[in-house]
N, C-alpha and C. Protein backbone atom coordinates (compact mmCIF):
# COMPACT_ATOMS: atom_id res chain seq x y z
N UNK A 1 -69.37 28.52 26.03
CA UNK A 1 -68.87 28.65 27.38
C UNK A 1 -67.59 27.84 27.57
N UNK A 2 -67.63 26.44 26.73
CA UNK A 2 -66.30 25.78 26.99
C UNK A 2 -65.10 26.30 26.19
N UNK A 3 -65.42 26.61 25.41
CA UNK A 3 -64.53 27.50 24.50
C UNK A 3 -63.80 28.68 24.93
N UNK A 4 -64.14 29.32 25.81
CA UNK A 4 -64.12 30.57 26.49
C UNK A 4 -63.38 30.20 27.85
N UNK A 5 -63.66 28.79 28.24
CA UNK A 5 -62.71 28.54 29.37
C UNK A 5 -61.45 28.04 29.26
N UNK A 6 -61.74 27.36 27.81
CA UNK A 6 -60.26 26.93 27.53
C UNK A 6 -59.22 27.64 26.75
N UNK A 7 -60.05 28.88 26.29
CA UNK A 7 -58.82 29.90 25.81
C UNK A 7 -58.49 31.03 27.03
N UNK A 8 -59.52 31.18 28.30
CA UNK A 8 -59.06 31.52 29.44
C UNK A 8 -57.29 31.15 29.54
N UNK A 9 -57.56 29.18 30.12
CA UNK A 9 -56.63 28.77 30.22
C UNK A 9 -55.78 29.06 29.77
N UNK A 10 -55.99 28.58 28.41
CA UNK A 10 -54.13 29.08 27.34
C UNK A 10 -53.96 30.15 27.42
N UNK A 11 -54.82 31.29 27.72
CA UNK A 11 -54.11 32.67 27.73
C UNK A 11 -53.20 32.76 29.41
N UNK A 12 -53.76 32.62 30.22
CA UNK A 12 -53.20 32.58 30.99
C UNK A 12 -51.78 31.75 31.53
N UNK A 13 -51.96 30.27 31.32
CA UNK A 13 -50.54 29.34 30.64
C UNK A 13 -49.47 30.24 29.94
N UNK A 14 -49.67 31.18 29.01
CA UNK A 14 -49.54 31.56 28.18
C UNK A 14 -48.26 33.31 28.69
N UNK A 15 -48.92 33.62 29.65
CA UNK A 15 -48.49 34.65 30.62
C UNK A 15 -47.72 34.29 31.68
N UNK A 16 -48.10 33.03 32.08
CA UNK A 16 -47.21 32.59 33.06
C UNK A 16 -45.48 32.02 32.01
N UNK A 17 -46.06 31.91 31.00
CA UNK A 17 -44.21 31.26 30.85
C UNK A 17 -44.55 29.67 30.51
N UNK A 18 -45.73 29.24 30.92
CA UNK A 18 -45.59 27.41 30.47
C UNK A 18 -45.72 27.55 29.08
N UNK A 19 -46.29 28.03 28.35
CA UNK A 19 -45.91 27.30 26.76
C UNK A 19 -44.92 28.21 26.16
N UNK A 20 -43.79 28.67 27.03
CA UNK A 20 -41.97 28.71 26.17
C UNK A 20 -41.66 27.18 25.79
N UNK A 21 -40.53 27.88 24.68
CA UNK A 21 -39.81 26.57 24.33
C UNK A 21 -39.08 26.45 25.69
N UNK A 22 -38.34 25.20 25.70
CA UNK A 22 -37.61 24.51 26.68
C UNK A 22 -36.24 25.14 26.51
N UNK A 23 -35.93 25.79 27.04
CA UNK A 23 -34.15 26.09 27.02
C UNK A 23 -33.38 24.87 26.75
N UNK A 24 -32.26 24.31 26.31
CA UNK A 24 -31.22 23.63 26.65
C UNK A 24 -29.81 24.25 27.36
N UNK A 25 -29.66 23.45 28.60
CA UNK A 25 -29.04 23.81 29.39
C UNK A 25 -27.60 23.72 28.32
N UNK A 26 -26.77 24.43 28.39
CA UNK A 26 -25.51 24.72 27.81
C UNK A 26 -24.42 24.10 28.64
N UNK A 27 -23.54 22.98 28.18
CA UNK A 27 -22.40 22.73 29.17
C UNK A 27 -21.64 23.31 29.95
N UNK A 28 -21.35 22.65 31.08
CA UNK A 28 -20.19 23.92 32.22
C UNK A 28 -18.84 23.87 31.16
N UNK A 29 -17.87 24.94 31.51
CA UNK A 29 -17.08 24.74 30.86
C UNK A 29 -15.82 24.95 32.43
N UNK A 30 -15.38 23.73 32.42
CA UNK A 30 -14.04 23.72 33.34
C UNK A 30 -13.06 24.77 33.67
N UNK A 31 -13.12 25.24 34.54
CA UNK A 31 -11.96 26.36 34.75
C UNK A 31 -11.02 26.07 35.66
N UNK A 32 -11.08 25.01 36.26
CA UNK A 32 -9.86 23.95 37.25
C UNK A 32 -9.84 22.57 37.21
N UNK A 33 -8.27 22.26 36.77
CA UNK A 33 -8.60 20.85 36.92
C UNK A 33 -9.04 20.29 38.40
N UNK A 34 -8.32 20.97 39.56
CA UNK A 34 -8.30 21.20 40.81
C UNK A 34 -8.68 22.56 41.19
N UNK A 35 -9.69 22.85 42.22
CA UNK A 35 -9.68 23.96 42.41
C UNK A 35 -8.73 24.22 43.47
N UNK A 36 -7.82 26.01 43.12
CA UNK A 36 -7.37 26.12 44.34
C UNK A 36 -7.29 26.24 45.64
N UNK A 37 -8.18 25.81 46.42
CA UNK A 37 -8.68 25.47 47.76
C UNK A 37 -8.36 24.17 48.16
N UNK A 38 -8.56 23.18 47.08
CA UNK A 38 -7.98 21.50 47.35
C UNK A 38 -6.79 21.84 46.66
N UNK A 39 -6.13 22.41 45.80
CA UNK A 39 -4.56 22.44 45.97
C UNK A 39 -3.59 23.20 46.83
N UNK A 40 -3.96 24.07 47.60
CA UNK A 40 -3.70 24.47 49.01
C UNK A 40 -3.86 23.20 49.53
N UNK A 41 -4.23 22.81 49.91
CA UNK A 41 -4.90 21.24 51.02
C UNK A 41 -3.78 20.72 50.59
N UNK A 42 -3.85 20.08 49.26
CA UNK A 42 -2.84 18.99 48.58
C UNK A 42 -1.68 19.46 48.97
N UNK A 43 -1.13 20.74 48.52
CA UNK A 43 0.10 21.10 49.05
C UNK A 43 0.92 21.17 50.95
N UNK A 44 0.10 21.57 51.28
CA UNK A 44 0.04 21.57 53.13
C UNK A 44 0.49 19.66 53.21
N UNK A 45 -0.25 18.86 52.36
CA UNK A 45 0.01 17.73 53.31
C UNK A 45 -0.53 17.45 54.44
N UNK A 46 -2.57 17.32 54.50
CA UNK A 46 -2.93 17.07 55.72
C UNK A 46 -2.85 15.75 56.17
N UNK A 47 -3.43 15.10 55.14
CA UNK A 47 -3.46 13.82 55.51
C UNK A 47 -2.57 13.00 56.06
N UNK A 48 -1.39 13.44 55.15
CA UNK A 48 0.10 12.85 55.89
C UNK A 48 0.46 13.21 57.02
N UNK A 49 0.53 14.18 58.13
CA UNK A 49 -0.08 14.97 58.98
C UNK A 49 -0.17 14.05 60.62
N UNK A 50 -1.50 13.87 59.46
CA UNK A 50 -2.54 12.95 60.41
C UNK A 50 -2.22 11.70 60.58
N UNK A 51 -1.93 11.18 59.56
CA UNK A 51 -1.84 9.74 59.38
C UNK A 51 -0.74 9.65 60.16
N UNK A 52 0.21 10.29 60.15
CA UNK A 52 1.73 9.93 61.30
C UNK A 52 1.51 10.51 62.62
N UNK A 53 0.28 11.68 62.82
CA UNK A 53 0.30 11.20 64.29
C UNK A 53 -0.90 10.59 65.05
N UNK A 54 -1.79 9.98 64.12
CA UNK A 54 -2.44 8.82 64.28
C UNK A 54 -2.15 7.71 64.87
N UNK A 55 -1.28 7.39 64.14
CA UNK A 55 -0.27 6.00 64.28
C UNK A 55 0.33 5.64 65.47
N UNK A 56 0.82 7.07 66.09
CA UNK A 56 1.58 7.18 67.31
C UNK A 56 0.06 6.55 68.47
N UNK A 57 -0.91 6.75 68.67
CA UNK A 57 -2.16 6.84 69.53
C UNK A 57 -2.72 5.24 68.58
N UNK A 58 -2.25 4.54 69.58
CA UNK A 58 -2.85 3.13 69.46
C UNK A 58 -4.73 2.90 69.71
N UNK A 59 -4.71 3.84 70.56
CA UNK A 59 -6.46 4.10 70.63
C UNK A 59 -7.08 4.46 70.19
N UNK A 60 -6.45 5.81 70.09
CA UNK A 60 -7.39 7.02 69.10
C UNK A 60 -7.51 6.30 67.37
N UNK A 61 -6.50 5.77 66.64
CA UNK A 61 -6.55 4.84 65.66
C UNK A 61 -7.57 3.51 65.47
N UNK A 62 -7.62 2.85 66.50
CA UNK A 62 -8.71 1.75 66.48
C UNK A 62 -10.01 2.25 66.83
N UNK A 63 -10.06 4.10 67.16
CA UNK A 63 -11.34 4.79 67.09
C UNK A 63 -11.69 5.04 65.63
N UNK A 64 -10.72 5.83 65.32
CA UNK A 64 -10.78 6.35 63.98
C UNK A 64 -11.18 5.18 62.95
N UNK A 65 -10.20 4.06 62.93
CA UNK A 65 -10.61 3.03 61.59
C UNK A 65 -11.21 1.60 62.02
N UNK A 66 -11.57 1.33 62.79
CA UNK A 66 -12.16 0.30 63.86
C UNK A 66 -11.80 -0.30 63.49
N UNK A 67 -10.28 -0.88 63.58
CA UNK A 67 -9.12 -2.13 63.41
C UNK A 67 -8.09 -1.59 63.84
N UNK A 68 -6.91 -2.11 64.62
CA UNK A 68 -6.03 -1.94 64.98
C UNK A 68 -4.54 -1.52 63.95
N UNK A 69 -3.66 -1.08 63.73
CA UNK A 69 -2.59 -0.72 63.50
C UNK A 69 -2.08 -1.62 62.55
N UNK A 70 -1.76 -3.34 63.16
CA UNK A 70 -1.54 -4.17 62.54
C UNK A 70 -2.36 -4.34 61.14
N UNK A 71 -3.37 -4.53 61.41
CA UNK A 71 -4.79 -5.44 60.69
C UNK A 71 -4.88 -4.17 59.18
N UNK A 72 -4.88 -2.65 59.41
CA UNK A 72 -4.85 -2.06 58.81
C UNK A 72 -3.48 -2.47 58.03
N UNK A 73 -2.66 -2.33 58.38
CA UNK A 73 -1.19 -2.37 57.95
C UNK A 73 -1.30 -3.83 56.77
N UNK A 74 -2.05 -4.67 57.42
CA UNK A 74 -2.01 -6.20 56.81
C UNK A 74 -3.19 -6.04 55.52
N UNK A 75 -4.18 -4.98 56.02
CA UNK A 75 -4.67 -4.82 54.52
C UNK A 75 -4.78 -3.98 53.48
N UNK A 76 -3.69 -2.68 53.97
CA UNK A 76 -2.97 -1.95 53.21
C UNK A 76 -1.65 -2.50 52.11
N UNK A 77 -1.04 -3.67 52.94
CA UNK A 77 -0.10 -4.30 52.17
C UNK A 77 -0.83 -5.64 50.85
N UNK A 78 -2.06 -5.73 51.25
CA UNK A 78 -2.99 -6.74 50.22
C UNK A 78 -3.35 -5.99 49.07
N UNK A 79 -3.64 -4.39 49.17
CA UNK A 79 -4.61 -3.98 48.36
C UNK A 79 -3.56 -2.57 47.58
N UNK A 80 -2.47 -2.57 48.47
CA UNK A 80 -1.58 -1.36 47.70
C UNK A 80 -1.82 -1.27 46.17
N UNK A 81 -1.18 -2.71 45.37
CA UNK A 81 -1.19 -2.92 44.02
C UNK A 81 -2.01 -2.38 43.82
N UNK A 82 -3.32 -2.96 43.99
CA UNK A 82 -4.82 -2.05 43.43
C UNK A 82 -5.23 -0.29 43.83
N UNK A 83 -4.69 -0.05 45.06
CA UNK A 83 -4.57 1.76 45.28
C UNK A 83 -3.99 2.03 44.41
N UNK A 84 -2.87 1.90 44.22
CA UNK A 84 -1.38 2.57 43.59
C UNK A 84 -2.37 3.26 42.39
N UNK A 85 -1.87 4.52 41.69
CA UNK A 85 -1.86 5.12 40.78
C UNK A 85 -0.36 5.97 40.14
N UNK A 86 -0.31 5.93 38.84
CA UNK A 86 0.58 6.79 38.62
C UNK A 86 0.64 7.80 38.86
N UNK A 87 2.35 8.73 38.85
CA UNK A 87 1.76 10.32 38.89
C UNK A 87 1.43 10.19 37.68
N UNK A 88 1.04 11.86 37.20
CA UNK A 88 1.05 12.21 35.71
C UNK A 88 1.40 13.45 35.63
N UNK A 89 1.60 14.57 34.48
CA UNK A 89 1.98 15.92 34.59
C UNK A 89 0.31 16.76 35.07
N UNK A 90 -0.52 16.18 34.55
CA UNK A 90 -1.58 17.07 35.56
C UNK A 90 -2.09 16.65 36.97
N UNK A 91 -1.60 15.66 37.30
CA UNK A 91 -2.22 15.61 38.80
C UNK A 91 -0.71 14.78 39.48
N UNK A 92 -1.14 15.38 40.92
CA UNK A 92 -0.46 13.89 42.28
C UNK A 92 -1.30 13.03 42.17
N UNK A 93 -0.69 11.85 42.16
CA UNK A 93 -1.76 10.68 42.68
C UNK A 93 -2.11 10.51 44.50
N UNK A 94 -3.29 10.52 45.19
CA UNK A 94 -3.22 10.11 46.09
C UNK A 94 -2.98 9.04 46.41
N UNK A 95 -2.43 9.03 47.64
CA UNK A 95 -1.31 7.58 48.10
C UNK A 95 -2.45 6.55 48.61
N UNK A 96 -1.91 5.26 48.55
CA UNK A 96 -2.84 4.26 48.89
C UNK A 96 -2.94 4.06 50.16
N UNK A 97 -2.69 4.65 51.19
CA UNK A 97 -3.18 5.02 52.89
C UNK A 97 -4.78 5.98 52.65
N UNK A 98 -4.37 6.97 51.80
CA UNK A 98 -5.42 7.97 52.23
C UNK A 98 -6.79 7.50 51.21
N UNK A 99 -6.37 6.44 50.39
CA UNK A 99 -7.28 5.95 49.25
C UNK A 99 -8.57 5.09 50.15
N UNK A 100 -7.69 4.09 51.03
CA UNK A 100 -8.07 3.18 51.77
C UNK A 100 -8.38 3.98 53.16
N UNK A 101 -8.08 5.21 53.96
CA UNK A 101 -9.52 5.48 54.82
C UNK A 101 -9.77 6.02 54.23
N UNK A 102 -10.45 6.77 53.38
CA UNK A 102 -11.55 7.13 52.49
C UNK A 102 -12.58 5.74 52.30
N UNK A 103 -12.01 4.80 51.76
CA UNK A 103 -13.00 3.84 52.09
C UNK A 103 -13.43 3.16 52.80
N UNK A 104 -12.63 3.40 54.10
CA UNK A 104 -13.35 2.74 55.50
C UNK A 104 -13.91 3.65 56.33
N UNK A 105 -13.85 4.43 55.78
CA UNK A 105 -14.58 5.86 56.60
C UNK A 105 -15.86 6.20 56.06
């Protein structure tokens, strides 16, 4: 009788698909360094955009980055060195404004 239940089991295991081998998932293979949807974006220039008429709205700015104009400005000029990136021939570098709200955001 136990014999009979446990080849039940495996037959059925067996139909469902649990005792396949395990596939290995096969690597993606890259087809953008950027996709073109963020290089549209990149190209338009939103951020820059924004960021200059941000600037103008002394309020709406200390909404947006909860520090004032100055204070940002004073720790954009501390941390540039460390934003900064080179260009290179495959990418823009993003600028160290949009590096830094990304990280206060």
């Amino acid at each position: 009788m136990c014999d009979n239940l446990l080849l039940n089991i495996i037959c059925a295991a067996e139909a469902a698909g649990e005792l396949d081998e395990p596939t290995i998932p096969t690597p993606k293979v890259r087809k953008y360094w950027v996709h073109p949807v963020h290089s549209k974006i990149e190209g338009e220039n939103y951020f820059a955009i924004f960021y200059e008429n941000i600037r103008k709205l002394p309020m709406k700015f200390f909404e947006y980055f909860r520090m004032s104009i100055t204070s940002f400005d004073e720790l954009l000029k501390i941390l540039r060195p460390h934003l900064k990136t080179q260009k290179t021939n495959m990418r823009s570098p993003i600028s160290a404004e949009l590096r830094l709200t990304v990280t206060i955001r």
